[in-house]
Protein backbone atom coordinates (compact mmCIF):
# COMPACT_ATOMS: atom_id res chain seq x y z
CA UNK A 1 -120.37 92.87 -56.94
CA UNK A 2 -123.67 93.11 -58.46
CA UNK A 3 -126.66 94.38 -56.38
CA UNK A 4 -129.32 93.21 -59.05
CA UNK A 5 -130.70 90.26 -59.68
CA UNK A 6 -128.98 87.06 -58.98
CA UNK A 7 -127.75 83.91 -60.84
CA UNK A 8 -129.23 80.05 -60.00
CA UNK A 9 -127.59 77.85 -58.63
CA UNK A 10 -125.29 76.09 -60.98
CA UNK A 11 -125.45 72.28 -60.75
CA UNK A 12 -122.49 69.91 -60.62
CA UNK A 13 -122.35 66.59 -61.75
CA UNK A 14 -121.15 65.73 -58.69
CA UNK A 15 -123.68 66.79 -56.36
CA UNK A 16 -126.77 64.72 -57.02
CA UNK A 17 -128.80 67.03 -55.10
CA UNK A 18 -127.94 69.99 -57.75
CA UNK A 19 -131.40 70.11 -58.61
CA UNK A 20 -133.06 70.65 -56.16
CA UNK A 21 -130.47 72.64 -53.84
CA UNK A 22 -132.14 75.98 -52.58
CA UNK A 23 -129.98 78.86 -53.59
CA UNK A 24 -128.61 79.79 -50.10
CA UNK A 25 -126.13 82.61 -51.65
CA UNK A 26 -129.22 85.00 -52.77
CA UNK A 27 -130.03 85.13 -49.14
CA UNK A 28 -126.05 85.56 -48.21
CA UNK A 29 -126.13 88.34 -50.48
CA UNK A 30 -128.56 90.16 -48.12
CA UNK A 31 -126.36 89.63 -45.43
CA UNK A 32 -123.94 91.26 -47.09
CA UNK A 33 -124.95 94.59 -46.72
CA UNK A 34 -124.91 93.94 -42.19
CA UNK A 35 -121.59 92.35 -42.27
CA UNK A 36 -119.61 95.06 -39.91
CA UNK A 37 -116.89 94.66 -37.57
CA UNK A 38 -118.90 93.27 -34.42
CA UNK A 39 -120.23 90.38 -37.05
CA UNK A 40 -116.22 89.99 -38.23
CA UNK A 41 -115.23 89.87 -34.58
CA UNK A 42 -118.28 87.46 -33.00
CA UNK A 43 -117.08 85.24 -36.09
CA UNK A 44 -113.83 84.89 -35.25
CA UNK A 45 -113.95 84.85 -31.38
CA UNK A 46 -115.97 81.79 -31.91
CA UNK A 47 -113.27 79.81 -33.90
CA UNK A 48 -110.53 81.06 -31.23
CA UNK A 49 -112.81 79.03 -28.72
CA UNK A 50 -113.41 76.18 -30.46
CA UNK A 51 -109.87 75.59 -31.55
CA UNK A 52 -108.85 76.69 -28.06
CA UNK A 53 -105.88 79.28 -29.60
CA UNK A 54 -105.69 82.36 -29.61
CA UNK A 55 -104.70 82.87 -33.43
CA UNK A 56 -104.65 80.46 -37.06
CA UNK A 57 -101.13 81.41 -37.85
CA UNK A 58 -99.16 78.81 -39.79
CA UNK A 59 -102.82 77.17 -40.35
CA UNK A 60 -104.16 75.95 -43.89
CA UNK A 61 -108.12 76.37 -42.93
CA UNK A 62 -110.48 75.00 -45.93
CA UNK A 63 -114.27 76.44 -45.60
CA UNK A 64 -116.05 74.00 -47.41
CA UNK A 65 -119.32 75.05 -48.20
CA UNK A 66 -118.08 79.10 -47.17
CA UNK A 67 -121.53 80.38 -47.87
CA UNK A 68 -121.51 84.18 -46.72
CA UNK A 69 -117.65 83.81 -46.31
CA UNK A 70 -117.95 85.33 -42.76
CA UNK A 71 -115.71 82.14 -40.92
CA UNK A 72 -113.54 82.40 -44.20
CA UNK A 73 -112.85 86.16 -43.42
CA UNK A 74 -112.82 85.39 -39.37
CA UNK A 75 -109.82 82.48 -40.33
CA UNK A 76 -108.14 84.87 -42.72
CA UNK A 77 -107.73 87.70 -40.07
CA UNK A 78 -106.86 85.20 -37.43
CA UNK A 79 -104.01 84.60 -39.67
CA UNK A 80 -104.52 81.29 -41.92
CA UNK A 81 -103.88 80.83 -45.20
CA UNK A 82 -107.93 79.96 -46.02
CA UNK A 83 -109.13 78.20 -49.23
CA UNK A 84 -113.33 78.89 -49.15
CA UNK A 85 -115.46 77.15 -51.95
CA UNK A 86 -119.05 76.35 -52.13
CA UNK A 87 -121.60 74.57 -54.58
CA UNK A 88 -123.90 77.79 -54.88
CA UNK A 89 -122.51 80.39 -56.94
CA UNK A 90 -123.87 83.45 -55.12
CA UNK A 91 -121.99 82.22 -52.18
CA UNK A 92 -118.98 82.21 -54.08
CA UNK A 93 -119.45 85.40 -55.20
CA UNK A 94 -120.41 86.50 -51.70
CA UNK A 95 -117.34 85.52 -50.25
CA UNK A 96 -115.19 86.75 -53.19
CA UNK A 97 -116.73 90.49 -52.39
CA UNK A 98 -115.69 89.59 -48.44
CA UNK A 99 -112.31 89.04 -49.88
CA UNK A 100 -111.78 91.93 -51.93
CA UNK A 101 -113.24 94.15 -49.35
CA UNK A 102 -111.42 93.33 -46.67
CA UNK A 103 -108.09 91.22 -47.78
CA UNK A 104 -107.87 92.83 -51.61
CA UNK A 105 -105.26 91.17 -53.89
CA UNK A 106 -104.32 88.77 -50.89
CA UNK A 107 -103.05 85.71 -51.96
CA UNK A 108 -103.72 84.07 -48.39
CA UNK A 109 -107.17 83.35 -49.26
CA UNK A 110 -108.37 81.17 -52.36
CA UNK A 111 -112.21 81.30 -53.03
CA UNK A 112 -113.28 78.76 -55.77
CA UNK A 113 -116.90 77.46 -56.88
CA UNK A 114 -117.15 73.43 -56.23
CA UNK A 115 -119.26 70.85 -54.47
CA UNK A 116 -117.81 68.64 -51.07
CA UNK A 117 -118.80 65.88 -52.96
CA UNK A 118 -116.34 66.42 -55.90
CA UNK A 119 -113.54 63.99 -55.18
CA UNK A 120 -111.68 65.04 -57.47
CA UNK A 121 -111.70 68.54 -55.67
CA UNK A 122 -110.93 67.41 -52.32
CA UNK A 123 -107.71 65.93 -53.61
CA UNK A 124 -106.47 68.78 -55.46
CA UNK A 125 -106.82 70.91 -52.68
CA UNK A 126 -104.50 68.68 -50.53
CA UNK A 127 -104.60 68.72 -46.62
CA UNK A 128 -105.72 71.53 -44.27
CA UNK A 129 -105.28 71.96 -40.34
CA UNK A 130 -109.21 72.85 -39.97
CA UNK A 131 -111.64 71.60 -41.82
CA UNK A 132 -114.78 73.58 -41.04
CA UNK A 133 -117.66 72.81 -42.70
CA UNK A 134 -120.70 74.11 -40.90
CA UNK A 135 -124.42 73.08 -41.69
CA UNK A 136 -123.63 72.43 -45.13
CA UNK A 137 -122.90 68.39 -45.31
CA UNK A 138 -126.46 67.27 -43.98
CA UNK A 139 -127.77 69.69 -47.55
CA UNK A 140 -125.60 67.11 -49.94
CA UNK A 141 -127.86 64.19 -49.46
CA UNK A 142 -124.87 62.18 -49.02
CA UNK A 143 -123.87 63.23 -45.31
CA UNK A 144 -122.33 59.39 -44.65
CA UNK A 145 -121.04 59.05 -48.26
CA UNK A 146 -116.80 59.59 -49.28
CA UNK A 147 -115.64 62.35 -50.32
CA UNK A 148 -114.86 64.30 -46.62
CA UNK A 149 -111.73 67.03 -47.02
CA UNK A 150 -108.76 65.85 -45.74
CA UNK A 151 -107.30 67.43 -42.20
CA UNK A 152 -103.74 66.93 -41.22
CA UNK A 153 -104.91 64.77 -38.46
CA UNK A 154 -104.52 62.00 -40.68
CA UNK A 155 -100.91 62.50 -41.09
CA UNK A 156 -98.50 64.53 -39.17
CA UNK A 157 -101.07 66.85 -37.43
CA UNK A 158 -103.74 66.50 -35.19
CA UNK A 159 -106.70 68.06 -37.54
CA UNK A 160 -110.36 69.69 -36.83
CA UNK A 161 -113.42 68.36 -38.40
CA UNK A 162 -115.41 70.88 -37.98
CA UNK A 163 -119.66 71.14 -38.44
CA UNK A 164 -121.17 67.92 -38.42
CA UNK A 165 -122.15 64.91 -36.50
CA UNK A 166 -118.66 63.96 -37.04
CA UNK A 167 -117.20 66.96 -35.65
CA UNK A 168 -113.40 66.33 -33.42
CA UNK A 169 -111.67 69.79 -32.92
CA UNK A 170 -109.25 71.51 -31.07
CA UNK A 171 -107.15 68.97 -29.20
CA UNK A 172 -103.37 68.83 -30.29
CA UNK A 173 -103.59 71.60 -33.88
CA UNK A 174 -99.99 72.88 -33.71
């Protein structure tokens, strides 16, 4: 990863906001350089409580709007299989260098450059157990509008919505 100068924001069509969107990953990539262990750890004890289980295996978590990557990394080593994706592409690239640092070459954990309010997105990426999405949906403009990622809790499995006024977790994810 690069420790010069950073990239703007790249807008999407999708995200009507894309203009105006302050470029959160240039202050991710400061953050960066304290990620350690305690961080990792702190991260993921706090999605062990708030799914109430002790581990993610056999869960597909999405990070929508991964940021740093930190929860993406704390999901990973709990055991999911994570996809992470955010609007901002020094977030992306944050949570790539996360990735490769920590879980090189793993194919466990997909990290892709997209907006929560690409439609299209959400349904490519199919259905997740957790959903976490955390302080990033009030930041779209759009917080009430379509386009919410899928959890199994609309089908076979009761899901986690995790990180907004709309947020239902733990109770039931198998």
């Amino acid at each position: 990863m690069s420790t010069g100068t950073t990239s703007p924001s790249r807008p999407h069509a999708s995200d009507p906001s894309a203009d105006r969107r302050f470029p959160f990953g240039r202050n991710w990539r400061s953050f960066l350089r304290v990620v350690d262990e305690a961080r990792i750890q702190t991260a993921a004890q706090s999605l062990v409580t708030m799914l109430d289980r002790p581990d993610l295996r056999s869960v597909r978590f999405l990070d929508a709007g991964c940021g740093s990557g930190l929860f993406s990394l704390a999901a990973r080593r709990l055991g999911a299989t994570v996809v992470s994706f955010d609007v901002d592409h020094d977030s992306v690239a944050c949570t790539r260098e996360l990735r490769r640092r920590y879980f090189p070459g793993d194919t466990a954990w997909d990290v892709r450059e997209g907006s929560v309010l690409d439609e299209g997105l959400l349904a490519d990426l199919g259905d997740f157990d957790v959903v976490y999405s955390w302080g990033v949906l009030h930041h779209t403009g759009a917080l009430w509008r379509g386009g919410e990622p899928r959890s199994r809790g609309r089908s076979s499995r009761t899901g986690c919505y995790a990180g907004s006024p709309r947020m239902s977790c733990g109770a039931g994810i198998q």
